[in-house]
Protein backbone atom coordinates (compact mmCIF):
# COMPACT_ATOMS: atom_id res chain seq x y z
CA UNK A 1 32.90 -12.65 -14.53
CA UNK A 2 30.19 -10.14 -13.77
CA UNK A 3 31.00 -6.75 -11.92
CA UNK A 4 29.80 -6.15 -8.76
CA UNK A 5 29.02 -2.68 -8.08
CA UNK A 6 30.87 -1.34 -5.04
CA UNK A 7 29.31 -0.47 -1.99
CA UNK A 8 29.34 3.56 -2.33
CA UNK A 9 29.25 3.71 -5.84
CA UNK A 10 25.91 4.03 -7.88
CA UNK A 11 24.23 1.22 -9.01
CA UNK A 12 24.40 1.17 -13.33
CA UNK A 13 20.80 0.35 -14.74
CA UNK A 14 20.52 -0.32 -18.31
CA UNK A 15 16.70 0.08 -18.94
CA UNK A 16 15.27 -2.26 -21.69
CA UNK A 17 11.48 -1.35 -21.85
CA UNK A 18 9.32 1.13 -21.22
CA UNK A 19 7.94 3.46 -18.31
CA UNK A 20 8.05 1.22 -15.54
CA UNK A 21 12.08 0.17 -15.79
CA UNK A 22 12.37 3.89 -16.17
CA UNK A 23 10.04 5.53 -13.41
CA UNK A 24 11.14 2.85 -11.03
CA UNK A 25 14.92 4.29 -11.41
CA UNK A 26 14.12 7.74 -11.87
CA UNK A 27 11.35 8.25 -8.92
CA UNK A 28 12.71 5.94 -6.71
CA UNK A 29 16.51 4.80 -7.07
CA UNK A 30 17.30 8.85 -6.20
CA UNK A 31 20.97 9.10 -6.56
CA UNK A 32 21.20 6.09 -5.48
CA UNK A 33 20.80 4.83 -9.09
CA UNK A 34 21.71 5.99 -12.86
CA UNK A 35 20.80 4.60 -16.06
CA UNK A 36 23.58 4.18 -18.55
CA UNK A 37 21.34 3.28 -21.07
CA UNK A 38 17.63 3.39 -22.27
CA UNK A 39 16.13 1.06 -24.82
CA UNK A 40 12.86 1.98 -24.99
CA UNK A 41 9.74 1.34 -27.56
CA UNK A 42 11.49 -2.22 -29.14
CA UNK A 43 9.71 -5.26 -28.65
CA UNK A 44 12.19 -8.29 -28.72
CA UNK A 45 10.49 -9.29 -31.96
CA UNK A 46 12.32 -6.09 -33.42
CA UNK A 47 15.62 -7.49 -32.13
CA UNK A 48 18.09 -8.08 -35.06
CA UNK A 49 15.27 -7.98 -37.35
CA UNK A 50 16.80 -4.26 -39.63
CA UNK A 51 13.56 -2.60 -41.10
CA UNK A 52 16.02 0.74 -41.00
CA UNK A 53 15.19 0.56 -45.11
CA UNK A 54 11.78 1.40 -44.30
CA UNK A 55 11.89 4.47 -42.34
CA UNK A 56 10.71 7.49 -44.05
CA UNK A 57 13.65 10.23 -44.65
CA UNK A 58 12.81 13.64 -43.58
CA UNK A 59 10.07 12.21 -42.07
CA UNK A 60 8.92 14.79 -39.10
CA UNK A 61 8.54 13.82 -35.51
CA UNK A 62 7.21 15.66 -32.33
CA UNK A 63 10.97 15.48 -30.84
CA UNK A 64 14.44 14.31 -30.97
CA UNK A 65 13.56 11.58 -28.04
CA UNK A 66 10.83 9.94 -30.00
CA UNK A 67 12.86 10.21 -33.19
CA UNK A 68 15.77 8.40 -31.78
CA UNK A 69 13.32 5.34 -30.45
CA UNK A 70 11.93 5.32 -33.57
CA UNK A 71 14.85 5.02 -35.58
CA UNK A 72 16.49 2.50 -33.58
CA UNK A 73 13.44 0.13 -33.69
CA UNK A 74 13.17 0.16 -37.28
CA UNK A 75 17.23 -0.78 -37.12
CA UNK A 76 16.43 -3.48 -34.63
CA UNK A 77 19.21 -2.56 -32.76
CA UNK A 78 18.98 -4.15 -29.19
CA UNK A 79 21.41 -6.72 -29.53
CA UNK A 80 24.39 -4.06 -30.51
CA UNK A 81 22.76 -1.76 -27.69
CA UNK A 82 23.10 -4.48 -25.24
CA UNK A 83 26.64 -5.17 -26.54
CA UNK A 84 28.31 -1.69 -26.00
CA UNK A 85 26.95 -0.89 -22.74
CA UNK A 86 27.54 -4.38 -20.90
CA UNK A 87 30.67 -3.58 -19.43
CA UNK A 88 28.93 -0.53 -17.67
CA UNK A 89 25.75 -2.72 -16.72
CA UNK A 90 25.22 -3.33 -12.88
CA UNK A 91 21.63 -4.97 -13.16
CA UNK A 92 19.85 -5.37 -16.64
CA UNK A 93 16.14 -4.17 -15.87
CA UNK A 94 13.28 -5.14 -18.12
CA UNK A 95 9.65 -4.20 -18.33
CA UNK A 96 7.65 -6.05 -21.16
CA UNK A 97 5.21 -3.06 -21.48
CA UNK A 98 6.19 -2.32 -24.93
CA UNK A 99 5.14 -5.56 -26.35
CA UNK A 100 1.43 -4.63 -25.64
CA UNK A 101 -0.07 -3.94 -28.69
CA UNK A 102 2.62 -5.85 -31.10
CA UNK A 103 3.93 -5.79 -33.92
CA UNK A 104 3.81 -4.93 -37.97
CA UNK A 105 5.79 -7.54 -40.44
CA UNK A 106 6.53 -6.12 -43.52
CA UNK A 107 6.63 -8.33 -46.34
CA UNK A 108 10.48 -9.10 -46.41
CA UNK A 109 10.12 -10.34 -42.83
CA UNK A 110 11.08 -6.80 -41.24
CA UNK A 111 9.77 -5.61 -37.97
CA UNK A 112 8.72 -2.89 -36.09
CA UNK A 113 6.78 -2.37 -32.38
CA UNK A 114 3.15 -1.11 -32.77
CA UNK A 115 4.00 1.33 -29.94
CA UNK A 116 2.00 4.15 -29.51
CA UNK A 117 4.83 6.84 -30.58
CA UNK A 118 4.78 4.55 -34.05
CA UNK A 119 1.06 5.24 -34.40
CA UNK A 120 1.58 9.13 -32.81
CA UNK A 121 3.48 10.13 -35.35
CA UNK A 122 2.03 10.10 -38.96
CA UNK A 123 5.16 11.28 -41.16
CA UNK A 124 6.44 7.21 -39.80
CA UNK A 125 3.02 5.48 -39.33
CA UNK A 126 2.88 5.88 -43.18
CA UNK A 127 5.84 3.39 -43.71
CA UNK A 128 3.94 0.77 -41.22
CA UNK A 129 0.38 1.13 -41.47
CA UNK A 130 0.01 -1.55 -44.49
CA UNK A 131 3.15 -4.36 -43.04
CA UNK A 132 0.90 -6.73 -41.36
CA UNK A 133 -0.49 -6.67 -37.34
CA UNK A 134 0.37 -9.05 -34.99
CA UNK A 135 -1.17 -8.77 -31.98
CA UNK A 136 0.56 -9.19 -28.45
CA UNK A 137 -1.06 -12.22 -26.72
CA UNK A 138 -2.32 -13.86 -29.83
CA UNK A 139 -0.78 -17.66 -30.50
CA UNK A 140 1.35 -16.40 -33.75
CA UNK A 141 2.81 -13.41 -31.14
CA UNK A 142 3.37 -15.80 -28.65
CA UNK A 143 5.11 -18.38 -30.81
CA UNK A 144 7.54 -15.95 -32.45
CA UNK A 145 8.23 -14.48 -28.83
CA UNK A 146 9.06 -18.22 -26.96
CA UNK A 147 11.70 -18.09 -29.61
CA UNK A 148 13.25 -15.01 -29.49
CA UNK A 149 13.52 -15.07 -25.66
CA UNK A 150 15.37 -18.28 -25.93
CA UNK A 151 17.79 -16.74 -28.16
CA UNK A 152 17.61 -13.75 -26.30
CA UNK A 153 18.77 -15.13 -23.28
CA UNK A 154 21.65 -17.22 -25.33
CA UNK A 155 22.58 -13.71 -26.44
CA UNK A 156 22.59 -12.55 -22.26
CA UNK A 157 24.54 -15.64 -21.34
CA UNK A 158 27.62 -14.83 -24.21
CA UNK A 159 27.07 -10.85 -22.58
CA UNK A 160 27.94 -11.99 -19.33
CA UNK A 161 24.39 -10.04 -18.92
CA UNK A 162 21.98 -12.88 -17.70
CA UNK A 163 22.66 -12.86 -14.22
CA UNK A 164 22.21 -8.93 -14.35
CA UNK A 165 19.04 -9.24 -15.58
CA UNK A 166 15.83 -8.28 -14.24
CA UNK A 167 12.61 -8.79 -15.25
CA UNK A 168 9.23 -6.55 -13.67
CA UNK A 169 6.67 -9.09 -13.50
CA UNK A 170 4.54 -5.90 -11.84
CA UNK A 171 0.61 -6.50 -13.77
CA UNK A 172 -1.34 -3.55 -14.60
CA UNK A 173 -3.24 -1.67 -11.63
CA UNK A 174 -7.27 -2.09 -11.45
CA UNK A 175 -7.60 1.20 -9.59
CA UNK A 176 -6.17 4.05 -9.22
CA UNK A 177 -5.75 6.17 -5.38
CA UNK A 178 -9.12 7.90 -6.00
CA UNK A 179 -10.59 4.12 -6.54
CA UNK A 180 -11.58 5.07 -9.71
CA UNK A 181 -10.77 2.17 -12.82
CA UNK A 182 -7.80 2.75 -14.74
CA UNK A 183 -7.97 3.52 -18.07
CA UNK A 184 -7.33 1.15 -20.96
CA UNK A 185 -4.07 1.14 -23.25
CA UNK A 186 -4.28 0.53 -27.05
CA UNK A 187 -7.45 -0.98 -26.94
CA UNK A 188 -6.42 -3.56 -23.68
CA UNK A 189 -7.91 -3.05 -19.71
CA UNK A 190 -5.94 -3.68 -17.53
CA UNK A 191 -7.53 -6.66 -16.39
CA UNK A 192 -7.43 -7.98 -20.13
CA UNK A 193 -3.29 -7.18 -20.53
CA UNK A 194 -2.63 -8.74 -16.97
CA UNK A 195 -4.59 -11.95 -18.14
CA UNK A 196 -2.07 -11.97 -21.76
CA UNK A 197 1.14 -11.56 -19.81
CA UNK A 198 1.11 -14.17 -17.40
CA UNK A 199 1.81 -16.84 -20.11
CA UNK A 200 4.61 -14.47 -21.15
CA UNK A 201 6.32 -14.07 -17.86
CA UNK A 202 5.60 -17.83 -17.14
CA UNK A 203 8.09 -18.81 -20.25
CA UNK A 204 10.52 -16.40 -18.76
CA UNK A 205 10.59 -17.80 -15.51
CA UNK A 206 10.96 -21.36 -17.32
CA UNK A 207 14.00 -19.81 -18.97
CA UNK A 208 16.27 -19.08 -15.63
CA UNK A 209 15.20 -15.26 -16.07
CA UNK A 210 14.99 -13.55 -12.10
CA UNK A 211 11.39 -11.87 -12.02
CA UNK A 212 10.44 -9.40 -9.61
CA UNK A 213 7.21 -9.30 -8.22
CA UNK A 214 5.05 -6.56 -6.22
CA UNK A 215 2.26 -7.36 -3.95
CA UNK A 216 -0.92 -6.98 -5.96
CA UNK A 217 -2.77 -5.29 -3.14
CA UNK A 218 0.23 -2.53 -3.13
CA UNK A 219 -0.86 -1.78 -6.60
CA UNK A 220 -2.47 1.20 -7.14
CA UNK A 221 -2.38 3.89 -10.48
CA UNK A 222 -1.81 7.35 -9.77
CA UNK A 223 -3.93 9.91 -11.59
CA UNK A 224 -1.38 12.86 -10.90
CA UNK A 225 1.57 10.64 -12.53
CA UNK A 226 4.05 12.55 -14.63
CA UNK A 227 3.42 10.19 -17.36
CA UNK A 228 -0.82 10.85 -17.01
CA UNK A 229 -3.28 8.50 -15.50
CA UNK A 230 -2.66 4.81 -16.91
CA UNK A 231 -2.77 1.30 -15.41
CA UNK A 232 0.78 1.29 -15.41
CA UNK A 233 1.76 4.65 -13.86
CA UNK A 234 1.98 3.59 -10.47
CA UNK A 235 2.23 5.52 -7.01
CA UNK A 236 5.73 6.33 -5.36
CA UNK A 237 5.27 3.00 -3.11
CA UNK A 238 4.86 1.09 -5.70
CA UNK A 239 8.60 2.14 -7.68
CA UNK A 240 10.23 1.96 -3.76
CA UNK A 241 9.17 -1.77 -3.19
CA UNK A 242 10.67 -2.20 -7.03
CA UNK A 243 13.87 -0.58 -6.42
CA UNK A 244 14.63 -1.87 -2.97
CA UNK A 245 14.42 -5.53 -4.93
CA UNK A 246 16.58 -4.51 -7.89
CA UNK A 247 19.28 -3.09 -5.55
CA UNK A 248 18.67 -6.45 -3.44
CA UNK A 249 19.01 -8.34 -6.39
CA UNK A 250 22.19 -6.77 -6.90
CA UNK A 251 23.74 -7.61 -3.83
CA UNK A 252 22.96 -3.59 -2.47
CA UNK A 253 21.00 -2.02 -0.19
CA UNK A 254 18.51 0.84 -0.78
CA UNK A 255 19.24 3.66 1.35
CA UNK A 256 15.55 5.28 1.81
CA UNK A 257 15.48 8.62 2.84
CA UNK A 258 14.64 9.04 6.43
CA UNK A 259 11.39 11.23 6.16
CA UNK A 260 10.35 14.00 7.90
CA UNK A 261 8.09 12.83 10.74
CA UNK A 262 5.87 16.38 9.97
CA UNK A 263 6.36 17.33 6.63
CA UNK A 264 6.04 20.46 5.36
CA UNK A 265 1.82 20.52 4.33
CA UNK A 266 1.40 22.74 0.94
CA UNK A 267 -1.42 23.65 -0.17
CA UNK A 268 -1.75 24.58 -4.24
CA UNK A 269 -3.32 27.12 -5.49
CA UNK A 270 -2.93 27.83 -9.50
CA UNK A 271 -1.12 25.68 -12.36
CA UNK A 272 0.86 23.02 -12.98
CA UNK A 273 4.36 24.66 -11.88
CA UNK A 274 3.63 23.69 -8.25
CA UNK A 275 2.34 21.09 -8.15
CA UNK A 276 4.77 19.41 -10.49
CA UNK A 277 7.56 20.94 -8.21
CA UNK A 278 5.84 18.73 -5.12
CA UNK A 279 5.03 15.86 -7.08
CA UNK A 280 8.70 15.42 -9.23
CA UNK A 281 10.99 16.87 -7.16
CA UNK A 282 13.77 14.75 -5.00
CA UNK A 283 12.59 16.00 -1.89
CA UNK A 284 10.46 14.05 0.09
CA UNK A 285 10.07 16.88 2.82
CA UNK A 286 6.58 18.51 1.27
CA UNK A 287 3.15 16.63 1.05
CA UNK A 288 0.50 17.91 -0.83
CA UNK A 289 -2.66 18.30 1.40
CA UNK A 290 -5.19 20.20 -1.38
CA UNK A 291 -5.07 21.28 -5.15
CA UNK A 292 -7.16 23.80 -6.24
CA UNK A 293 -6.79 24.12 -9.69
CA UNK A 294 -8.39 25.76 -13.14
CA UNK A 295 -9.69 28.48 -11.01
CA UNK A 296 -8.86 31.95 -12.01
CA UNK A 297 -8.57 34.51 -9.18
CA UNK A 298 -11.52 36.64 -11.20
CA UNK A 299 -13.64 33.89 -10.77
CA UNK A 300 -13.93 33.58 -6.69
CA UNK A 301 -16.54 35.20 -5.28
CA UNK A 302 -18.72 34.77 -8.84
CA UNK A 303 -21.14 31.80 -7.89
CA UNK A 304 -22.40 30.35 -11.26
CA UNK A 305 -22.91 26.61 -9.31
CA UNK A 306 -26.52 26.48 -10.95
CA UNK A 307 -25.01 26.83 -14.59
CA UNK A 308 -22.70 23.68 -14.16
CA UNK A 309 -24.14 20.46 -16.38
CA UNK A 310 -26.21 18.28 -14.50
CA UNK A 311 -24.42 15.67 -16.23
CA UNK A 312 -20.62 15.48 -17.33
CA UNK A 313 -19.50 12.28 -18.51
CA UNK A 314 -15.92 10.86 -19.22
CA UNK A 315 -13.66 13.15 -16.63
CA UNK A 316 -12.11 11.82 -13.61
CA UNK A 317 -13.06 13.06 -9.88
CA UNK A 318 -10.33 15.76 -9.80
CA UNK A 319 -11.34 17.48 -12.63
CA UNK A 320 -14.60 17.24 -11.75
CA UNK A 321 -14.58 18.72 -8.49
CA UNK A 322 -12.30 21.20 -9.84
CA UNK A 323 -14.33 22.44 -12.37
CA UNK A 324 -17.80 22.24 -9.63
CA UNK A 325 -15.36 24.66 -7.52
CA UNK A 326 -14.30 26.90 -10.25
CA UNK A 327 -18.54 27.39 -11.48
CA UNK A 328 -19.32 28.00 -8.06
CA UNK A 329 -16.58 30.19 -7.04
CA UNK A 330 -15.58 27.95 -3.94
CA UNK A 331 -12.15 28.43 -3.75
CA UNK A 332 -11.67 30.61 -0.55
CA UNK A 333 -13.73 28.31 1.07
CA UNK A 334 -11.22 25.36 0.25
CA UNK A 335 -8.58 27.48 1.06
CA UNK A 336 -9.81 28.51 4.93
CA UNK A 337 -10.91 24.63 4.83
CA UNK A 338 -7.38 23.60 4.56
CA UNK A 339 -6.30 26.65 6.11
CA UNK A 340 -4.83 24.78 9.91
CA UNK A 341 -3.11 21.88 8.23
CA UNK A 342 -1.05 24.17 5.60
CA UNK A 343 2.26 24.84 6.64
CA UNK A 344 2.76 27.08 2.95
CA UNK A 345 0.03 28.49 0.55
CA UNK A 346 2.19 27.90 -3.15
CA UNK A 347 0.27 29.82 -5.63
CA UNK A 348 1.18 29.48 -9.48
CA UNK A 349 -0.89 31.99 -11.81
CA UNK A 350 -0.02 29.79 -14.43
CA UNK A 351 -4.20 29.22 -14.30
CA UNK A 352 -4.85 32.19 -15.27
CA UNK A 353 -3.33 31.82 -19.52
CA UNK A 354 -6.16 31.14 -20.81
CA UNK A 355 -8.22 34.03 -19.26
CA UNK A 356 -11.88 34.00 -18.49
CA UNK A 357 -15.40 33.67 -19.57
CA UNK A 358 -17.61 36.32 -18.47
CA UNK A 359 -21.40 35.19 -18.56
CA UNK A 360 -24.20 36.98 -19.61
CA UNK A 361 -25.23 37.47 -15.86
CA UNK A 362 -21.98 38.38 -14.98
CA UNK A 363 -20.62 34.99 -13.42
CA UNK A 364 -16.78 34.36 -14.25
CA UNK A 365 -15.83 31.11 -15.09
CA UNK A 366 -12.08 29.82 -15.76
CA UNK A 367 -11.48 29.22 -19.25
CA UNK A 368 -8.82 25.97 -18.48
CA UNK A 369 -7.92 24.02 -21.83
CA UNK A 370 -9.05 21.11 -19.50
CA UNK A 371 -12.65 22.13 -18.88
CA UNK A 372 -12.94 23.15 -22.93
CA UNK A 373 -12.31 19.91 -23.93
CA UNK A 374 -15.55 18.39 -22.23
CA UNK A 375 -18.48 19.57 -24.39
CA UNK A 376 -20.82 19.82 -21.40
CA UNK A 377 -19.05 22.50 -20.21
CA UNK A 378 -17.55 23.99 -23.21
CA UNK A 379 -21.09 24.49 -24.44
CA UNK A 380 -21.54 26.61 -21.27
CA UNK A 381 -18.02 28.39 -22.08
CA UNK A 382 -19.85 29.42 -25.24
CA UNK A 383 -22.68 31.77 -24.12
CA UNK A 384 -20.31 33.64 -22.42
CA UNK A 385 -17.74 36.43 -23.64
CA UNK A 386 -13.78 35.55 -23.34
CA UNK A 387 -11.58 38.08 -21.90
CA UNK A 388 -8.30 36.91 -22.20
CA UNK A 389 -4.84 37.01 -20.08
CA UNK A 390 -2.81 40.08 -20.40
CA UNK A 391 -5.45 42.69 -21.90
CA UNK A 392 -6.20 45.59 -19.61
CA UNK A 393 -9.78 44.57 -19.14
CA UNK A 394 -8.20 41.42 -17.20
CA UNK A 395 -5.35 43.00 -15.47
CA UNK A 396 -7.62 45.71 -13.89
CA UNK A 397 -10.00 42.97 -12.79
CA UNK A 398 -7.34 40.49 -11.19
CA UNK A 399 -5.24 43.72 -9.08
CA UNK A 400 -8.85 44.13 -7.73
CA UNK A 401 -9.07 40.03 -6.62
CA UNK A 402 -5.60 40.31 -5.82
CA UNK A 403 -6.55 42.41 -3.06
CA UNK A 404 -9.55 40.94 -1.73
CA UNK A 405 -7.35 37.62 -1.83
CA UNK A 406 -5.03 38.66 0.52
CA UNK A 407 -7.81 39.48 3.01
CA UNK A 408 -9.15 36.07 2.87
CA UNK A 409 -5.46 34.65 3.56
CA UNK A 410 -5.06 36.95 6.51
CA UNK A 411 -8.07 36.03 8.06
CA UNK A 412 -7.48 32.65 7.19
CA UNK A 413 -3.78 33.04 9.02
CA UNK A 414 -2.23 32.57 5.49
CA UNK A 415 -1.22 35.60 3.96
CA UNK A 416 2.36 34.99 5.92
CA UNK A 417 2.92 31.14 4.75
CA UNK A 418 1.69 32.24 0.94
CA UNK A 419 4.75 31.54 -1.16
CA UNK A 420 3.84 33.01 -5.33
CA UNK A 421 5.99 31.17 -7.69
CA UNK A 422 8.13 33.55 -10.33
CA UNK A 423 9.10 31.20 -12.51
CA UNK A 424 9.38 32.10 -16.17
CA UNK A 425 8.25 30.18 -19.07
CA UNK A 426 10.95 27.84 -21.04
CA UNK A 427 11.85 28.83 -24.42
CA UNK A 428 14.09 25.85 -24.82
CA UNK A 429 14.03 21.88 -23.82
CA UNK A 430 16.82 20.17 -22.22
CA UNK A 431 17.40 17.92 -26.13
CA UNK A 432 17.93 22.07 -27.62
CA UNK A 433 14.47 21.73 -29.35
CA UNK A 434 12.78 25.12 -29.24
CA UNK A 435 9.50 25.02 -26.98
CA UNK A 436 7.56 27.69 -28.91
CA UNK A 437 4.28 28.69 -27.31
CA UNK A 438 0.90 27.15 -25.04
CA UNK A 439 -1.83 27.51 -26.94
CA UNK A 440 -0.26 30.25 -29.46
CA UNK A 441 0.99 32.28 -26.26
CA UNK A 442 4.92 32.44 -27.05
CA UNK A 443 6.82 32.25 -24.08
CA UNK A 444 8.59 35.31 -24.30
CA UNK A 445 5.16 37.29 -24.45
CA UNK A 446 3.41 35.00 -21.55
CA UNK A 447 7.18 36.32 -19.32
CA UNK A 448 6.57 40.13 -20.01
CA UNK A 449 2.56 39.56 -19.34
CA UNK A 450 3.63 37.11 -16.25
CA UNK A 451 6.10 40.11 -14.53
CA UNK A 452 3.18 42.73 -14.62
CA UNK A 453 0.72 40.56 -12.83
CA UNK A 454 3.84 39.47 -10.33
CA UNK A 455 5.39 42.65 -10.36
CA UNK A 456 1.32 43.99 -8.42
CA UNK A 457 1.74 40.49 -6.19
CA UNK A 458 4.78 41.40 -4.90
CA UNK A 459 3.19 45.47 -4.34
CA UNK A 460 0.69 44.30 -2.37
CA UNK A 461 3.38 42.34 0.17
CA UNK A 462 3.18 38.93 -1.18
CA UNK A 463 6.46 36.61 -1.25
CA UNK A 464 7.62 35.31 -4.19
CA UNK A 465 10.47 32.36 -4.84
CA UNK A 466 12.30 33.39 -8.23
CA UNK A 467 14.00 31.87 -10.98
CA UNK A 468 16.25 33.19 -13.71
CA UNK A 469 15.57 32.30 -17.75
CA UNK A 470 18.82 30.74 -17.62
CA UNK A 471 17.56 28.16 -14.81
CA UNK A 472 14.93 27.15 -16.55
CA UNK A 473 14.57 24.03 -19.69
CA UNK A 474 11.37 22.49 -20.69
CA UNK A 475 11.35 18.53 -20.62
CA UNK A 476 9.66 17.42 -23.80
CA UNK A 477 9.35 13.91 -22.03
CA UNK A 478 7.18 15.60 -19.14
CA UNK A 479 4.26 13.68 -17.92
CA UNK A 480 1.73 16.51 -19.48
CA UNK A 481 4.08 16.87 -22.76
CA UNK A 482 5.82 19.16 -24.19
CA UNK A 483 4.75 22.85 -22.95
CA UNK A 484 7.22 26.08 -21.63
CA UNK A 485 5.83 25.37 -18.62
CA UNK A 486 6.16 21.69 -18.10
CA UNK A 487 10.19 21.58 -16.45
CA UNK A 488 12.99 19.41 -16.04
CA UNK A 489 13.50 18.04 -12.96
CA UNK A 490 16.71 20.15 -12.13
CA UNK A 491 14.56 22.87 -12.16
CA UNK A 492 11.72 21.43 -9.46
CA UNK A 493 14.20 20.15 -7.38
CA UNK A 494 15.53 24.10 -7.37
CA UNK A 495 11.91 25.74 -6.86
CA UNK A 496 11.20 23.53 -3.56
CA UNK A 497 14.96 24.04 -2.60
CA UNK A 498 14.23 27.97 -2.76
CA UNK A 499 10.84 27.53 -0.94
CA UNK A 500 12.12 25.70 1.80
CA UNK A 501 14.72 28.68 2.33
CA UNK A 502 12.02 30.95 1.98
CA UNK A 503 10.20 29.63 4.26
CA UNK A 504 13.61 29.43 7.00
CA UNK A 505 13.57 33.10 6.56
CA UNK A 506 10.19 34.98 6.50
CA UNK A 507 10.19 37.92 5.51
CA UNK A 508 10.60 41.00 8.30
């Protein structure tokens, strides 16, 4: 007989798929929900079908996550994974994502997924490249899949799993929040891939498998998901109206949150610490009203608007208008335009690692890794000189914006509710992996460069919210990869726990 989970207890997710199973749990079952297991990057065609033979020994891989996945896919190991963790399964929850770009057939009948960590990683592509393609949604793909979901759900029935089992029938979004289209995936739009599933999910429901389904006009991409932008990196909404089905399906109710009926209104001024620490933490008490990001504080006040391309093509509207803000030196004016509706100012100097550009007429322009990979702009990036974080030249410069910054916030009312985050660069990942440098900046040097710029802040009056080296691991999973400033979520849910005190007691 299946379990039932009890009523208090947390509901036990074995995720077999790929980011949507695992977002849905992780950004919306709260702790609510745990996964006991994660089978990700195997298509069922994989399943019991041992290519282990084939995978390259000593073969190097970006990190011990990927490696694992890897590994197990060329073992074909889904069936024993399924196995082990039954008895510890509340609901079953499967996402089909991984089967979108197929599968490679080696000679002797072994197979592995096509999955974009296969392809990512070129010390294991090697052993794959040459074993034949088989695309998803072609009739061969389809064929050998109607026949390993009927023995898959045999397999589920002899488990006591297929009445745990859950299958996201949730299609690709057209557009993301911005209304902009999303983005293809290995080579597929998304209206393409939702056309190829259907016949796929229509053989599952044939087979007795429960689908869940989200209404299509609730589907939208997010463009600031942790994962990156992608038709199937969805908004918070979206994972809710998953979860509160799976725990339905279950024979459990989702507790949401009650929410705060004003939540706290941040704006964000700097780098990707806080804004990730809005975006990913637990808390649903803060609400993003502006970003204003990949501008340097030497660079307000410096307006270079007539030097921007006329033309800049292939970069969404965020990056866009933060690049048209950064050129023209705009960002005190987004800052006083936001200025009534922001309950805290978070400011993360993260921005400023990659120093400036100073231009031959003496316009500063933010040299973000993000703007120097479009060559419009890059080619303007060029002309200039670079000063770069940490030397004197830029130190003297930024205690000199540093004070004419807090002007503007006290005569914008915000030099009280500005929060600046101290939050030193990881070393280390959660997996024990060492997270070495951004851009050949070590971490240890970025921390001692970091403290002298903070160390002026808090001279000058601002308030910081600190944390300790020891409270801090890198996530080499995070939705902008691996980088000693991209955190685990322990340590976002601690930053907006230590704002929200800060904020409870100004200071005197």
């Amino acid at each position: 007989m299946s379990p039932s989970p009890s009523a208090g207890a947390q509901l036990r997710v074995t995720v077999y798929g790929s980011c949507v199973a695992r977002d849905s749990v992780a950004l919306a079952g709260g702790d609510q929900a745990t996964v006991t297991a994660y089978i990700a990057r195997q298509s069922l065609l994989s399943a019991g079908n041992d290519a282990s033979d084939r995978y390259p020994e000593g073969a190097s891989t970006t990190h011990r996550f990927r490696r694992r996945m890897l590994r197990a896919d060329f073992a074909g190991d889904l069936f024993d994974k399924l196995a082990d963790f039954a008895e510890v399964t509340d609901v079953l929850l499967w996402d089909l994502a991984d089967e979108r770009d197929g599968v490679q057939i080696f000679s002797d009948g072994g197979v592995v997924t096509r999955s974009y960590d296969l392809i990512s990683e070129p010390d294991v592509w090697v052993a794959a490249e040459n074993a034949r393609h088989v695309d998803f949604g072609s009739d061969e793909h389809f064929e050998m899949w109607a026949s390993k979901a009927t023995e898959f759900a045999g397999l589920l029935r002899r488990l006591d799993l297929f009445d745990r089992i859950q299958v996201l029938r949730v299609p690709w979004a057209l557009i993301s929040t911005e209304g902009e289209p999303t983005p293809g995936s290995m080579g597929k739009s998304a209206l393409e891939a939702n056309a190829l599933y259907e016949r796929y999910y229509d053989l599952l429901d044939t087979l007795g498998f429960t689908c869940l389904e989200v209404d299509p006009e609730q589907l939208l991409a997010d463009p600031e998901h942790r994962w990156g932008f992608a038709p199937f990196h969805y908004t918070q909404d979206v994972y809710e109206a998953i979860m509160r089905q799976v725990f339905a399906g279950a024979g459990k109710t989702l507790l949401t949150p009650e929410r705060e009926v004003a939540p706290t209104h941040v704006t964000v001024y700097g780098g990707p610490v806080a804004r990730d620490a809005v975006d990913l933490s637990a808390s649903r008490s803060m609400r993003v009203i502006d970003h204003i990001s990949r501008s340097s504080l030497l660079s307000f006040g410096s307006n270079g608007a007539a030097l921007f391309p006329q033309e800049v093509s292939g970069v969404s509207r965020s990056l866009l208008r933060s690049m048209q803000t950064d050129f023209a030196g705009r960002m005190p004016s987004r800052i006083r335009a936001a200025a009534e509706k922001t309950d805290v100012l978070l400011w993360d100097i993260a921005d400023e690692r990659d120093g400036v550009t100073v231009m031959p007429d003496g316009t500063v322009l933010t040299r973000s890794v993000d703007a120097l990979d479009v060559p419009e702009v890059r080619s303007i990036h060029e002309q200039g000189k670079r000063i770069a974080f940490g030397l004197q030249e830029h130190y003297v410069a930024w205690k000199d914006q540093a004070r004419r910054f807090k002007r503007v916030l006290q005569s914008a009312g915000l030099f009280e509710k500005t929060i600046v985050l101290d939050v030193p660069w990881a070393s280390t990942a959660v997996d024990g992996e060492e997270i070495t440098s951004s851009d050949g900046l070590p971490a240890e040097q970025a921390n001692r460069i970091l403290q002298r710029y903070l160390h002026y802040a808090k001279a000058l009056g601002y308030r910081t919210v600190s944390l300790t080296a020891e409270e801090v691991l890198a996530d080499p999973e995070h939705r902008w990869g691996p980088a000693p400033y991209h955190y685990t979520q322990d340590v976002y849910d601690l930053i907006i726990e230590r704002v929200l005190a800060s904020r409870e007691d100004p200071p005197a």
